[in-house]
N, C-alpha and C. Protein backbone atom coordinates (compact mmCIF):
# COMPACT_ATOMS: atom_id res chain seq x y z
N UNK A 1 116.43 95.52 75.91
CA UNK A 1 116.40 96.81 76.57
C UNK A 1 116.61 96.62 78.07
N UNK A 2 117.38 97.44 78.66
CA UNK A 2 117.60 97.12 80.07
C UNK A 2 116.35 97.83 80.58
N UNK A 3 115.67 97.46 82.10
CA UNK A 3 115.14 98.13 82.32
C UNK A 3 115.69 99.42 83.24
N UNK A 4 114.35 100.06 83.41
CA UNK A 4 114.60 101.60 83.80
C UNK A 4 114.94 101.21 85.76
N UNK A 5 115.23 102.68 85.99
CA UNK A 5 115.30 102.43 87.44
C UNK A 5 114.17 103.36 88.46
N UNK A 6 113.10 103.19 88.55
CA UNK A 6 112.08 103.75 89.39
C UNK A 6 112.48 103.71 91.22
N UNK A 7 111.83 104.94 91.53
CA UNK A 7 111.48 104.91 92.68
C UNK A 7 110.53 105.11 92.59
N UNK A 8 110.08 104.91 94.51
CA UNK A 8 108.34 104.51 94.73
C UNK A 8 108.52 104.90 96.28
N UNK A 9 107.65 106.19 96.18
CA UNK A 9 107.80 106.73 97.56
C UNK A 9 106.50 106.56 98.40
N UNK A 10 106.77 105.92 99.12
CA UNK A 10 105.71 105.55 100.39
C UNK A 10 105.47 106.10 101.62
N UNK A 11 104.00 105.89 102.52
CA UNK A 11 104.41 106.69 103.95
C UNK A 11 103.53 105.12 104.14
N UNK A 12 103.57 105.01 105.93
CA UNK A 12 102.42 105.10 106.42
C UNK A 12 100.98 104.92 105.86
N UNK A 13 100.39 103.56 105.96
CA UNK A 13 99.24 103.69 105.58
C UNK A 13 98.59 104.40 103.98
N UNK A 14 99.55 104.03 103.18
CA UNK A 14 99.34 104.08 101.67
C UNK A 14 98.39 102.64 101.49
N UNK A 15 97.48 103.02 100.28
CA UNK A 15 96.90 102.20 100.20
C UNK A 15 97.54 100.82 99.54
N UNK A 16 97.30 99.58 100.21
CA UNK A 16 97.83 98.25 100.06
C UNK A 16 98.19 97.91 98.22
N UNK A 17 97.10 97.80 97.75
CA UNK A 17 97.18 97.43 96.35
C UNK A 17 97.61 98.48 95.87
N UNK A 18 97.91 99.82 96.22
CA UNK A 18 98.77 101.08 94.95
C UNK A 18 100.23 100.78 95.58
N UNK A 19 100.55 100.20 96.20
CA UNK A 19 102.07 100.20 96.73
C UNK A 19 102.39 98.55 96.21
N UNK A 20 101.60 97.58 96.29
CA UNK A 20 102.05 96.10 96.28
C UNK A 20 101.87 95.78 95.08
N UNK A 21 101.19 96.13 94.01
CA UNK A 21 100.85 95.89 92.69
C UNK A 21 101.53 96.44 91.80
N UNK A 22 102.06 97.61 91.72
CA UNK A 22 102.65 98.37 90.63
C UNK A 22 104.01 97.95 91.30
N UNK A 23 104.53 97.81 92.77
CA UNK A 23 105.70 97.52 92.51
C UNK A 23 105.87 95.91 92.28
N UNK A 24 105.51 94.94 92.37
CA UNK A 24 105.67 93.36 91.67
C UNK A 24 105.64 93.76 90.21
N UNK A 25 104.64 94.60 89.74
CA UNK A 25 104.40 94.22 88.06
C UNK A 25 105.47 95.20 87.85
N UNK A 26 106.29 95.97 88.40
CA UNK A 26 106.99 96.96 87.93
C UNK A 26 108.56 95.72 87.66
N UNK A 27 108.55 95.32 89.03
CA UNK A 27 110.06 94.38 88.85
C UNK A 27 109.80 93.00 88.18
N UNK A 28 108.43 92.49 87.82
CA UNK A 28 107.92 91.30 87.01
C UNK A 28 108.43 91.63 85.30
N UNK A 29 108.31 93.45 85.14
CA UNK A 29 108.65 93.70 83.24
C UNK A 29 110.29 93.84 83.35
N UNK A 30 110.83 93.64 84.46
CA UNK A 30 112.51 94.15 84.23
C UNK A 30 113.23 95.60 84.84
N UNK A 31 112.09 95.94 85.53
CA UNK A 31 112.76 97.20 86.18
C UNK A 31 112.95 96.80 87.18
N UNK A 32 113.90 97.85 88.13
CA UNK A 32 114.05 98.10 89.06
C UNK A 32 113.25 99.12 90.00
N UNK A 33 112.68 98.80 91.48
CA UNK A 33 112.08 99.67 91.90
C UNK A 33 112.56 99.96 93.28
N UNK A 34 112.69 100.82 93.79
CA UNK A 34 113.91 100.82 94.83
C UNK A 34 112.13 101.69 96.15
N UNK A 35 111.64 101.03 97.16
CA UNK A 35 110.70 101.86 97.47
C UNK A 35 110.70 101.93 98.97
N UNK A 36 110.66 103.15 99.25
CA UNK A 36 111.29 104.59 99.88
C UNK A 36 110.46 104.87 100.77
N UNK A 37 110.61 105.05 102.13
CA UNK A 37 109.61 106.47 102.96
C UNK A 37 110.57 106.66 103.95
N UNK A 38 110.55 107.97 104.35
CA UNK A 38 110.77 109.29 105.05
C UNK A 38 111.13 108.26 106.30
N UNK A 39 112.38 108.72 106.54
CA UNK A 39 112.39 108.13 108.66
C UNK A 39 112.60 107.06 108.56
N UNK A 40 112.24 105.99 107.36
CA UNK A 40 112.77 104.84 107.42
C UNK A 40 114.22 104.08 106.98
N UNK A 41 114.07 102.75 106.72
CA UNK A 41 115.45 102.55 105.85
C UNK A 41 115.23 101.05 105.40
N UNK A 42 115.92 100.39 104.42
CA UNK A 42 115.55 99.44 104.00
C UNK A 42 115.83 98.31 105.25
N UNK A 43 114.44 97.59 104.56
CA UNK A 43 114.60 96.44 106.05
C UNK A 43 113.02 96.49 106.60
N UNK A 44 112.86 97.92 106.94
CA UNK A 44 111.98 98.49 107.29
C UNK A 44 110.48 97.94 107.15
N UNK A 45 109.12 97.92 108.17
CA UNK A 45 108.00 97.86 106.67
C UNK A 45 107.15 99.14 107.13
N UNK A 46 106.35 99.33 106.30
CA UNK A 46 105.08 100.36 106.56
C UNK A 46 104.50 99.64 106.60
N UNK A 47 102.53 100.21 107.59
CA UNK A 47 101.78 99.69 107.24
C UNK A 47 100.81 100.05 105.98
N UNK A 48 99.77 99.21 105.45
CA UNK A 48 99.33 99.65 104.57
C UNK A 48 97.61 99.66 104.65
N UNK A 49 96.69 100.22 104.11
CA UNK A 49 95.62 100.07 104.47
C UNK A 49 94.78 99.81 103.02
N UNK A 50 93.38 98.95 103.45
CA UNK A 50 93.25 98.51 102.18
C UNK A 50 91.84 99.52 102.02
N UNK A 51 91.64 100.01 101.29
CA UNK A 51 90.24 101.28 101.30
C UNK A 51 89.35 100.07 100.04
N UNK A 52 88.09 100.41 100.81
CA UNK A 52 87.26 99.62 99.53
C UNK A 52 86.23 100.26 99.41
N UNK A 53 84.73 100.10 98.02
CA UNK A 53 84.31 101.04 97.89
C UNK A 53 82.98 100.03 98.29
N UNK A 54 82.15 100.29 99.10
CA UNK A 54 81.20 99.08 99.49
C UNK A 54 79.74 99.90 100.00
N UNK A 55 79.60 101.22 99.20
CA UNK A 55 78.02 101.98 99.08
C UNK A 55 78.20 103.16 100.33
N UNK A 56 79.24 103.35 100.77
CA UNK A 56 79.04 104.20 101.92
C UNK A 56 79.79 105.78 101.26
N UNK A 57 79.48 106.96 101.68
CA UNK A 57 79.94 108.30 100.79
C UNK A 57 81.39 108.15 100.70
N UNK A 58 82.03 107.45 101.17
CA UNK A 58 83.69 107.49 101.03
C UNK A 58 83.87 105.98 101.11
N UNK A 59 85.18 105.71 100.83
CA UNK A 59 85.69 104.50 101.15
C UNK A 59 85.39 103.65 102.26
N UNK A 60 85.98 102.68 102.58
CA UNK A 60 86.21 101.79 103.99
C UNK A 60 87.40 101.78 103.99
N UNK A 61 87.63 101.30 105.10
CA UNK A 61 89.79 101.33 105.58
C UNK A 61 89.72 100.25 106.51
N UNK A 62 90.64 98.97 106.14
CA UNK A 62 90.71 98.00 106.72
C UNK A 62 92.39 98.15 106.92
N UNK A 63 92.56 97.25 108.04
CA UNK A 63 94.45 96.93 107.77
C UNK A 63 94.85 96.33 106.48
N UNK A 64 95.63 96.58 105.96
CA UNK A 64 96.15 95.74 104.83
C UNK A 64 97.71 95.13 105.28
N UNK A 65 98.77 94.74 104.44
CA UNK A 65 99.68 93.79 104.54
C UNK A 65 100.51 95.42 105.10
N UNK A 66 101.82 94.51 105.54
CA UNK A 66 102.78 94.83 105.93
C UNK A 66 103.62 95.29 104.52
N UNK A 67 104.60 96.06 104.25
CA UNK A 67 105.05 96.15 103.05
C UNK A 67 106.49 96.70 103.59
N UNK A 68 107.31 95.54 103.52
CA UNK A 68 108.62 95.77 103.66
C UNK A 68 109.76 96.78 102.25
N UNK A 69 110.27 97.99 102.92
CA UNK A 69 110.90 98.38 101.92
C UNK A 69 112.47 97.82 101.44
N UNK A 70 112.36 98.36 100.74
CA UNK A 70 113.85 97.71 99.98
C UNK A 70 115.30 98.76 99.97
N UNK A 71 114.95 100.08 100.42
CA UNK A 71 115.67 101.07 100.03
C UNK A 71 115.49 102.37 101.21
N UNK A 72 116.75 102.97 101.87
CA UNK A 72 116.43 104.15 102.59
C UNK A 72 116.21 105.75 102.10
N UNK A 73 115.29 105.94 102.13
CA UNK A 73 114.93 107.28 101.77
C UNK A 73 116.35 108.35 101.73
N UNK A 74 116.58 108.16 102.94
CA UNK A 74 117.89 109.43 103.51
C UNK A 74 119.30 108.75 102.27
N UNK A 75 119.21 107.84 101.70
CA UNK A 75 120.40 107.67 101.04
C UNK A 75 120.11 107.22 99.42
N UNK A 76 118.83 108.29 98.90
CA UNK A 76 118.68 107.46 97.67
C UNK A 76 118.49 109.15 96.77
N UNK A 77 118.92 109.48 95.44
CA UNK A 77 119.45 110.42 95.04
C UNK A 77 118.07 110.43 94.14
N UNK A 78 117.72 111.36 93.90
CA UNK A 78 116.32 111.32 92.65
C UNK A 78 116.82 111.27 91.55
N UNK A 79 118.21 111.92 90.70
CA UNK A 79 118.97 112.14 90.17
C UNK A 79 119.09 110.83 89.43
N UNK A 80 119.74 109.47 90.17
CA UNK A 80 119.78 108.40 90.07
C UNK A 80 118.35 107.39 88.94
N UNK A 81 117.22 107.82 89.36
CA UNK A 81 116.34 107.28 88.97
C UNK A 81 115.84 107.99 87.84
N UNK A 82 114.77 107.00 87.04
CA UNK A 82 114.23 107.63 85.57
C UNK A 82 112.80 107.72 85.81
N UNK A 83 112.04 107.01 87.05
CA UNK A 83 110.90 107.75 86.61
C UNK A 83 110.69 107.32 88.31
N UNK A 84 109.29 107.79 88.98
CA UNK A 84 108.77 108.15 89.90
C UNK A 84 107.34 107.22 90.14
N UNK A 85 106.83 106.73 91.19
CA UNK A 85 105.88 106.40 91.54
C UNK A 85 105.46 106.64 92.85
N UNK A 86 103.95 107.32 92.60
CA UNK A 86 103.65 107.73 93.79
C UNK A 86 102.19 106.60 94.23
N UNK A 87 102.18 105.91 95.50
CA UNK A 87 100.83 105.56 95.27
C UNK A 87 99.84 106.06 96.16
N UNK A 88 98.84 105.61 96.77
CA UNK A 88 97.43 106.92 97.11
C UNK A 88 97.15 106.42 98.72
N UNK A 89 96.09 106.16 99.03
CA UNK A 89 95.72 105.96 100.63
C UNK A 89 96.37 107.49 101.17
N UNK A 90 96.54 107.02 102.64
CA UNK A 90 96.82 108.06 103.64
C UNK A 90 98.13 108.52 103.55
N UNK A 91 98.79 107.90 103.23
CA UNK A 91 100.70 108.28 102.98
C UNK A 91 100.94 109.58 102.71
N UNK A 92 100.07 109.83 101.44
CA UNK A 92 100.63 111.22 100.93
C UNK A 92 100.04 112.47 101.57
N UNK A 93 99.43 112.20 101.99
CA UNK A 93 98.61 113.89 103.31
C UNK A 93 99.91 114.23 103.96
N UNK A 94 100.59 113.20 104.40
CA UNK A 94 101.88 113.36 105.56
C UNK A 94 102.80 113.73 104.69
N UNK A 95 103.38 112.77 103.66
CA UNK A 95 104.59 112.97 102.59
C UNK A 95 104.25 114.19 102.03
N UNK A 96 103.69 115.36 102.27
CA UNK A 96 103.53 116.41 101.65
C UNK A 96 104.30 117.45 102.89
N UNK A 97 104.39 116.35 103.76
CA UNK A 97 105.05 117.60 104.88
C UNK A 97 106.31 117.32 104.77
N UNK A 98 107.08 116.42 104.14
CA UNK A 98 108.63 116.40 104.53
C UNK A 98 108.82 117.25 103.29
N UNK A 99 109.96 118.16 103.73
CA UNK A 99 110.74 119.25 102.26
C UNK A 99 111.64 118.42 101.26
N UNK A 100 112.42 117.04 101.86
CA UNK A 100 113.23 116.52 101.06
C UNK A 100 112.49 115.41 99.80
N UNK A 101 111.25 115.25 100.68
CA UNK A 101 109.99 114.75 99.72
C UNK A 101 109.12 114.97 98.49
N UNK A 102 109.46 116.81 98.78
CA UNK A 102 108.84 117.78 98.22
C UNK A 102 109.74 117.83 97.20
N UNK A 103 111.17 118.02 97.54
CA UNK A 103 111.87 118.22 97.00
C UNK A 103 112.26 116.83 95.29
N UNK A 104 111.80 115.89 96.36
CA UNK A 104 112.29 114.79 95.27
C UNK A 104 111.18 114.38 94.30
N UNK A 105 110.18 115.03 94.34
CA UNK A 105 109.05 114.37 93.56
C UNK A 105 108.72 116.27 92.23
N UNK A 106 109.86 117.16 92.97
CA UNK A 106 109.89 118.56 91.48
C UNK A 106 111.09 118.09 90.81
N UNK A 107 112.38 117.09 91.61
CA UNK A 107 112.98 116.96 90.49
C UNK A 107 112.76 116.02 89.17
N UNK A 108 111.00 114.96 89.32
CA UNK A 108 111.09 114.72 88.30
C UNK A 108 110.10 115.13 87.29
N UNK A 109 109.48 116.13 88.05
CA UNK A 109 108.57 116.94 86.92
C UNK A 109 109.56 118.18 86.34
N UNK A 110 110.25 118.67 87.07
CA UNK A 110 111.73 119.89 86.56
C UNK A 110 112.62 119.12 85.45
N UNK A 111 112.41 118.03 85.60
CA UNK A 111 113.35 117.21 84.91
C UNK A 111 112.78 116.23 83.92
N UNK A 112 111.38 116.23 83.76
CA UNK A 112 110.46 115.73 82.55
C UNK A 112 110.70 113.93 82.54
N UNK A 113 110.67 113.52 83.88
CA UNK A 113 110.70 112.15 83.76
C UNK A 113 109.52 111.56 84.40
N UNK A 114 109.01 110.22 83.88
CA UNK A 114 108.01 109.65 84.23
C UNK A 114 107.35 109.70 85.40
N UNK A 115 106.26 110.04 85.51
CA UNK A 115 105.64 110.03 87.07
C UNK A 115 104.07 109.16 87.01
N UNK A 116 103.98 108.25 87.62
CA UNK A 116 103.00 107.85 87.72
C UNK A 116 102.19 108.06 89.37
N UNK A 117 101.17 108.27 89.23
CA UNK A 117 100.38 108.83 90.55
C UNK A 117 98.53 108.39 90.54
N UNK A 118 98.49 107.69 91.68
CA UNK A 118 97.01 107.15 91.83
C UNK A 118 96.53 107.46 93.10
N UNK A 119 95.22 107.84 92.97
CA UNK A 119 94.43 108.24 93.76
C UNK A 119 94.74 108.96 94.37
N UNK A 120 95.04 108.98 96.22
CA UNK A 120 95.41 110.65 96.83
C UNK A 120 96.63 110.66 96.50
N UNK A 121 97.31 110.18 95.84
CA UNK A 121 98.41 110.51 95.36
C UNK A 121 98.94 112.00 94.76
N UNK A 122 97.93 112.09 94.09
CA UNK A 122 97.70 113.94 94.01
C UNK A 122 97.71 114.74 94.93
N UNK A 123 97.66 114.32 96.44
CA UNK A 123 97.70 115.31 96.90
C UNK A 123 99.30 115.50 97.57
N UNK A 124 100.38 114.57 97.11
CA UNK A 124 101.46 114.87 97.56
C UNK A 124 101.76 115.76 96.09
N UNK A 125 101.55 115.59 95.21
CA UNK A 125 101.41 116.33 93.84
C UNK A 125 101.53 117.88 93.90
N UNK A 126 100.26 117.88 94.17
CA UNK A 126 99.09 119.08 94.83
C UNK A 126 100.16 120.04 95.85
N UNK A 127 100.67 118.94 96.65
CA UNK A 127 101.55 119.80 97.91
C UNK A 127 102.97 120.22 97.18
N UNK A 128 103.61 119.38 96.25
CA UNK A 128 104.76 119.58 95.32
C UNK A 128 104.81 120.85 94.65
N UNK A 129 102.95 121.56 94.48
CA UNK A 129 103.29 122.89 93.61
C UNK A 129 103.78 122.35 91.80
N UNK A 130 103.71 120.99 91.28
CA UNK A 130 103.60 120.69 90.42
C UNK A 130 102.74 120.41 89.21
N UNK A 131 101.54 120.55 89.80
CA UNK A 131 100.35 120.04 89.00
C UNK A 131 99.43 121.61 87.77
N UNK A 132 100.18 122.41 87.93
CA UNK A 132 99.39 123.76 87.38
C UNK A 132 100.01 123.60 86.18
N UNK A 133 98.50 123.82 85.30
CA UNK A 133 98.58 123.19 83.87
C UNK A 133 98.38 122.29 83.41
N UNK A 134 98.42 121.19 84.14
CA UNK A 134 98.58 119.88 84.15
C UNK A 134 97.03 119.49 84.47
N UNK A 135 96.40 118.05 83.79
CA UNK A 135 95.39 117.44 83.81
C UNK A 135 95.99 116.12 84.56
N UNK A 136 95.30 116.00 85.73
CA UNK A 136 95.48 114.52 86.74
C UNK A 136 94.28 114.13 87.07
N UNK A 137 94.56 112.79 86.78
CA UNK A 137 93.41 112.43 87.89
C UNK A 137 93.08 112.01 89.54
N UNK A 138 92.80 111.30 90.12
CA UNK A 138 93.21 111.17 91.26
C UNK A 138 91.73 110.93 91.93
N UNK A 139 91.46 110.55 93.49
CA UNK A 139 90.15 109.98 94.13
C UNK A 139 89.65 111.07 93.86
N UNK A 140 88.15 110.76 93.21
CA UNK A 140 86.98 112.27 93.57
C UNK A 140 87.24 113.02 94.57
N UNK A 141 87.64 112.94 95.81
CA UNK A 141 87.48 113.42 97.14
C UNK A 141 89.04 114.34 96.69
N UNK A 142 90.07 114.40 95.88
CA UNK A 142 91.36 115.20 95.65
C UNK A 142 90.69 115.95 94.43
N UNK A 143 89.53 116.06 93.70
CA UNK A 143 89.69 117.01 93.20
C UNK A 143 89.55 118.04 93.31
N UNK A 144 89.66 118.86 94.13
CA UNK A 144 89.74 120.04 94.79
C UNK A 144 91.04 120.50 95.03
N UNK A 145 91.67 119.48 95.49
CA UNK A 145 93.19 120.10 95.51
C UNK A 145 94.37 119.77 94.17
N UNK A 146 94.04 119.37 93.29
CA UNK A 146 94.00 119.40 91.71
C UNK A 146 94.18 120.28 91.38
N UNK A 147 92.64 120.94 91.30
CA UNK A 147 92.02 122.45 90.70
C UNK A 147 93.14 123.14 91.64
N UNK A 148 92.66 123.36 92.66
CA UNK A 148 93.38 124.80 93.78
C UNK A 148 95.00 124.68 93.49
N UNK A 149 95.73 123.34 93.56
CA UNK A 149 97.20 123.73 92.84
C UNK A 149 97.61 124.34 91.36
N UNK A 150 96.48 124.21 90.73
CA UNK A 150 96.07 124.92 89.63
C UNK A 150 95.76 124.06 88.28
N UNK A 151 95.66 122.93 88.68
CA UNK A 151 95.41 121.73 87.57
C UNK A 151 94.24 121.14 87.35
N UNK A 152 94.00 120.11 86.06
CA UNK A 152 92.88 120.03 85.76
C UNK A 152 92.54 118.84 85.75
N UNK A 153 91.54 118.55 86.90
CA UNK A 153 90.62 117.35 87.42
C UNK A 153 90.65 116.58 86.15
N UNK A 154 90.85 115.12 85.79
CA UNK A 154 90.83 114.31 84.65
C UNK A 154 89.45 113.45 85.33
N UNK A 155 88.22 113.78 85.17
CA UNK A 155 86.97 113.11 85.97
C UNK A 155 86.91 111.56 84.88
N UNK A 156 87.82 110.64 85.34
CA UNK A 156 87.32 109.57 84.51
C UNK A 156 86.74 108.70 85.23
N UNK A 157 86.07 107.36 84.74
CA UNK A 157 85.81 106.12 85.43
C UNK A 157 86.71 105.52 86.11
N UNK A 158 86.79 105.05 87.15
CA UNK A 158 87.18 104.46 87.85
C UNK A 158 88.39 103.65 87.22
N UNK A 159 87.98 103.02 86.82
CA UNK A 159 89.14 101.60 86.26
C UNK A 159 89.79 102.24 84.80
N UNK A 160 89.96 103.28 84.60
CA UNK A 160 90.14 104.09 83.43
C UNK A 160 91.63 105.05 84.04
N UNK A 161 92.87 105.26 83.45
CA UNK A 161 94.14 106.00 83.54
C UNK A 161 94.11 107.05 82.74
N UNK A 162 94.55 108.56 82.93
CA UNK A 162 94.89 109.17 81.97
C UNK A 162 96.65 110.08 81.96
N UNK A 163 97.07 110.08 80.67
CA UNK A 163 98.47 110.38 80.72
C UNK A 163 98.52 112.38 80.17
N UNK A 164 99.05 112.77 80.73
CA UNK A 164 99.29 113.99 79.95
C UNK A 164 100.98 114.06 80.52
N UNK A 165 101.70 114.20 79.10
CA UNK A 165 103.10 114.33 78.92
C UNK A 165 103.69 112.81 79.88
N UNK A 166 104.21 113.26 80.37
CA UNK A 166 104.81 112.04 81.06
C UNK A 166 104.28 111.94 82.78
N UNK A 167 102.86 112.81 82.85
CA UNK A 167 101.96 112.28 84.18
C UNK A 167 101.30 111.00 84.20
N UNK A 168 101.21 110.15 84.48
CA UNK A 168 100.24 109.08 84.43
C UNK A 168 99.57 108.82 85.76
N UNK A 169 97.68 109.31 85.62
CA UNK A 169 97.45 108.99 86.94
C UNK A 169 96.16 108.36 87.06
N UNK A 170 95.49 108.13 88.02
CA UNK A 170 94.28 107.22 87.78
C UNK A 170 93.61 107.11 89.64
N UNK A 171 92.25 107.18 89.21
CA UNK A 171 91.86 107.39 90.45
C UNK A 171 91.50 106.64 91.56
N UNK A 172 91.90 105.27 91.49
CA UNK A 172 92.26 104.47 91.94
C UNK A 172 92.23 102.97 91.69
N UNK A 173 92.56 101.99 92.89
CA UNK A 173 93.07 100.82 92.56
C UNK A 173 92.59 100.31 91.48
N UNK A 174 91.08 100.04 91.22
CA UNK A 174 90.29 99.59 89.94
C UNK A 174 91.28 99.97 88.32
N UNK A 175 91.53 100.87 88.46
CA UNK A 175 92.62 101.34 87.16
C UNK A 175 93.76 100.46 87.08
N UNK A 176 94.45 99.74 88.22
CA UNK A 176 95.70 99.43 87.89
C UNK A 176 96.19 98.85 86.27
N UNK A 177 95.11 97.98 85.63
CA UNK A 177 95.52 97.38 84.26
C UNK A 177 95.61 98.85 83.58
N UNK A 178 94.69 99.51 83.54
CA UNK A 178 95.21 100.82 82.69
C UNK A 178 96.32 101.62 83.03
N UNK A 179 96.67 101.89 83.99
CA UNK A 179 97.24 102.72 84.61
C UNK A 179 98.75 102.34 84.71
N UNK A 180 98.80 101.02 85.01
CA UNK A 180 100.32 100.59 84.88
C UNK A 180 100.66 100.52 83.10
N UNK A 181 99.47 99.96 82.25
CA UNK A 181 99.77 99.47 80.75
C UNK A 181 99.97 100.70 80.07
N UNK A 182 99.69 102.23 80.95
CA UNK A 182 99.54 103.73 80.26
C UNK A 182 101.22 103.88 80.71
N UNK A 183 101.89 103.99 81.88
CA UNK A 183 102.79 103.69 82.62
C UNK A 183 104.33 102.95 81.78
N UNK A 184 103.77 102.37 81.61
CA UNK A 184 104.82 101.24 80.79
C UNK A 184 105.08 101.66 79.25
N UNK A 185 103.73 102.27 79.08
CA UNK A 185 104.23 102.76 77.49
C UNK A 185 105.06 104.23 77.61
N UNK A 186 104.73 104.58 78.70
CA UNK A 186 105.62 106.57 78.59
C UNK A 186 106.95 105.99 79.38
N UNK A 187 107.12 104.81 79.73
CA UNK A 187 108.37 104.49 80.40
C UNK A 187 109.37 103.73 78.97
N UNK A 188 108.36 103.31 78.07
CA UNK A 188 109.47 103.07 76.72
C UNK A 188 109.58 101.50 76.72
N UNK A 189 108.52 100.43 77.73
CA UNK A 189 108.56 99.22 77.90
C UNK A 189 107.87 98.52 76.93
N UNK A 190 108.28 97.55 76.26
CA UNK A 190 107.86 97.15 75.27
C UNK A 190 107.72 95.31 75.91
N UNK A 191 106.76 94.87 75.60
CA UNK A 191 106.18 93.09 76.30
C UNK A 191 105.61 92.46 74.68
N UNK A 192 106.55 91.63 74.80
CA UNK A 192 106.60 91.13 73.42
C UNK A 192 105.89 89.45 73.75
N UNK A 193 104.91 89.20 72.77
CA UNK A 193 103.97 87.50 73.76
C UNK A 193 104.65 86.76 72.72
């Protein structure tokens, strides 16, 4: 099976492990992941920040790695690609303000192709006007803007993914084994030992 061709749209301070993990294990099963932010162009890096959960009411935010992209936003077609990845940290508060952003993350719910989305990742979701009807999950602290886009909070454990139709989302990094292995099955990937 050839693999599929994903994009993976990034800003600014997305969290480290939802941007560096799903895309290695994404191009480790045979896909392609081409990953993208606004203003930039390949060559490029963002920074990334690493949020951890260490007893305090919200996260922590440390610097995380540098994450060089591979692909320019301004020259990459949504059209082109089969499924979507969004990942969480601070990126998507902002990526909810560009229209061509907006634009590229309804053509693949208009168009019923794979979307995977973790943690605030919902809230570029949320800003898309895509999520009504729809069960996501996403950080405790996004379920509010879940509900208010008109969708339904998926309150799971932490290290736990849930899929409805071809959404796959999870509320953060702790999920990645579920979340990518939920991911890979609505993408049609089959890992044979």
């Amino acid at each position: 099976m050839a693999g599929k061709k994903i994009l993976m749209i990034c800003g600014d301070y997305c969290e480290d492990y939802e941007v560096m993990v799903p895309f290695q294990a994404l191009l480790a099963v045979g896909h392609t992941v081409h990953a993208v932010c606004p203003d930039k162009k390949a060559g490029d890096a963002i920074k990334t920040a690493i949020h951890d959960f260490e007893g305090a009411q919200t996260y922590s935010e440390k610097p995380g790695h540098n994450f060089v992209l591979n692909a320019s936003f301004a020259e990459v077609s949504p059209e082109q690609y089969d499924a979507l990845v969004v990942p969480g940290g601070r990126g998507p508060e902002y990526l909810r303000t560009y229209p061509a952003v907006v634009a590229a993350v309804r053509h693949f719910f208009d168009t019923d192709k794979p979307v995977a989305a973790i943690c605030h990742g919902a809230q570029l979701l949320a800003g898309a006007g895509v999520l009504k009807d729809r069960t996501c999950s996403a950080y405790p602290a996004c379920r509010a803007e879940v509900e208010l886009a008109g969708g339904h909070y998926a309150d799971i454990a932490v290290d736990k993914a849930h899929t409805d139709g071809k959404l796959v989302s999870a509320p953060a990094w702790p999920a990645h084994p579920d979340w990518i292995a939920q991911f890979l099955h609505v993408l049609g990937t089959r890992i044979t030992h």
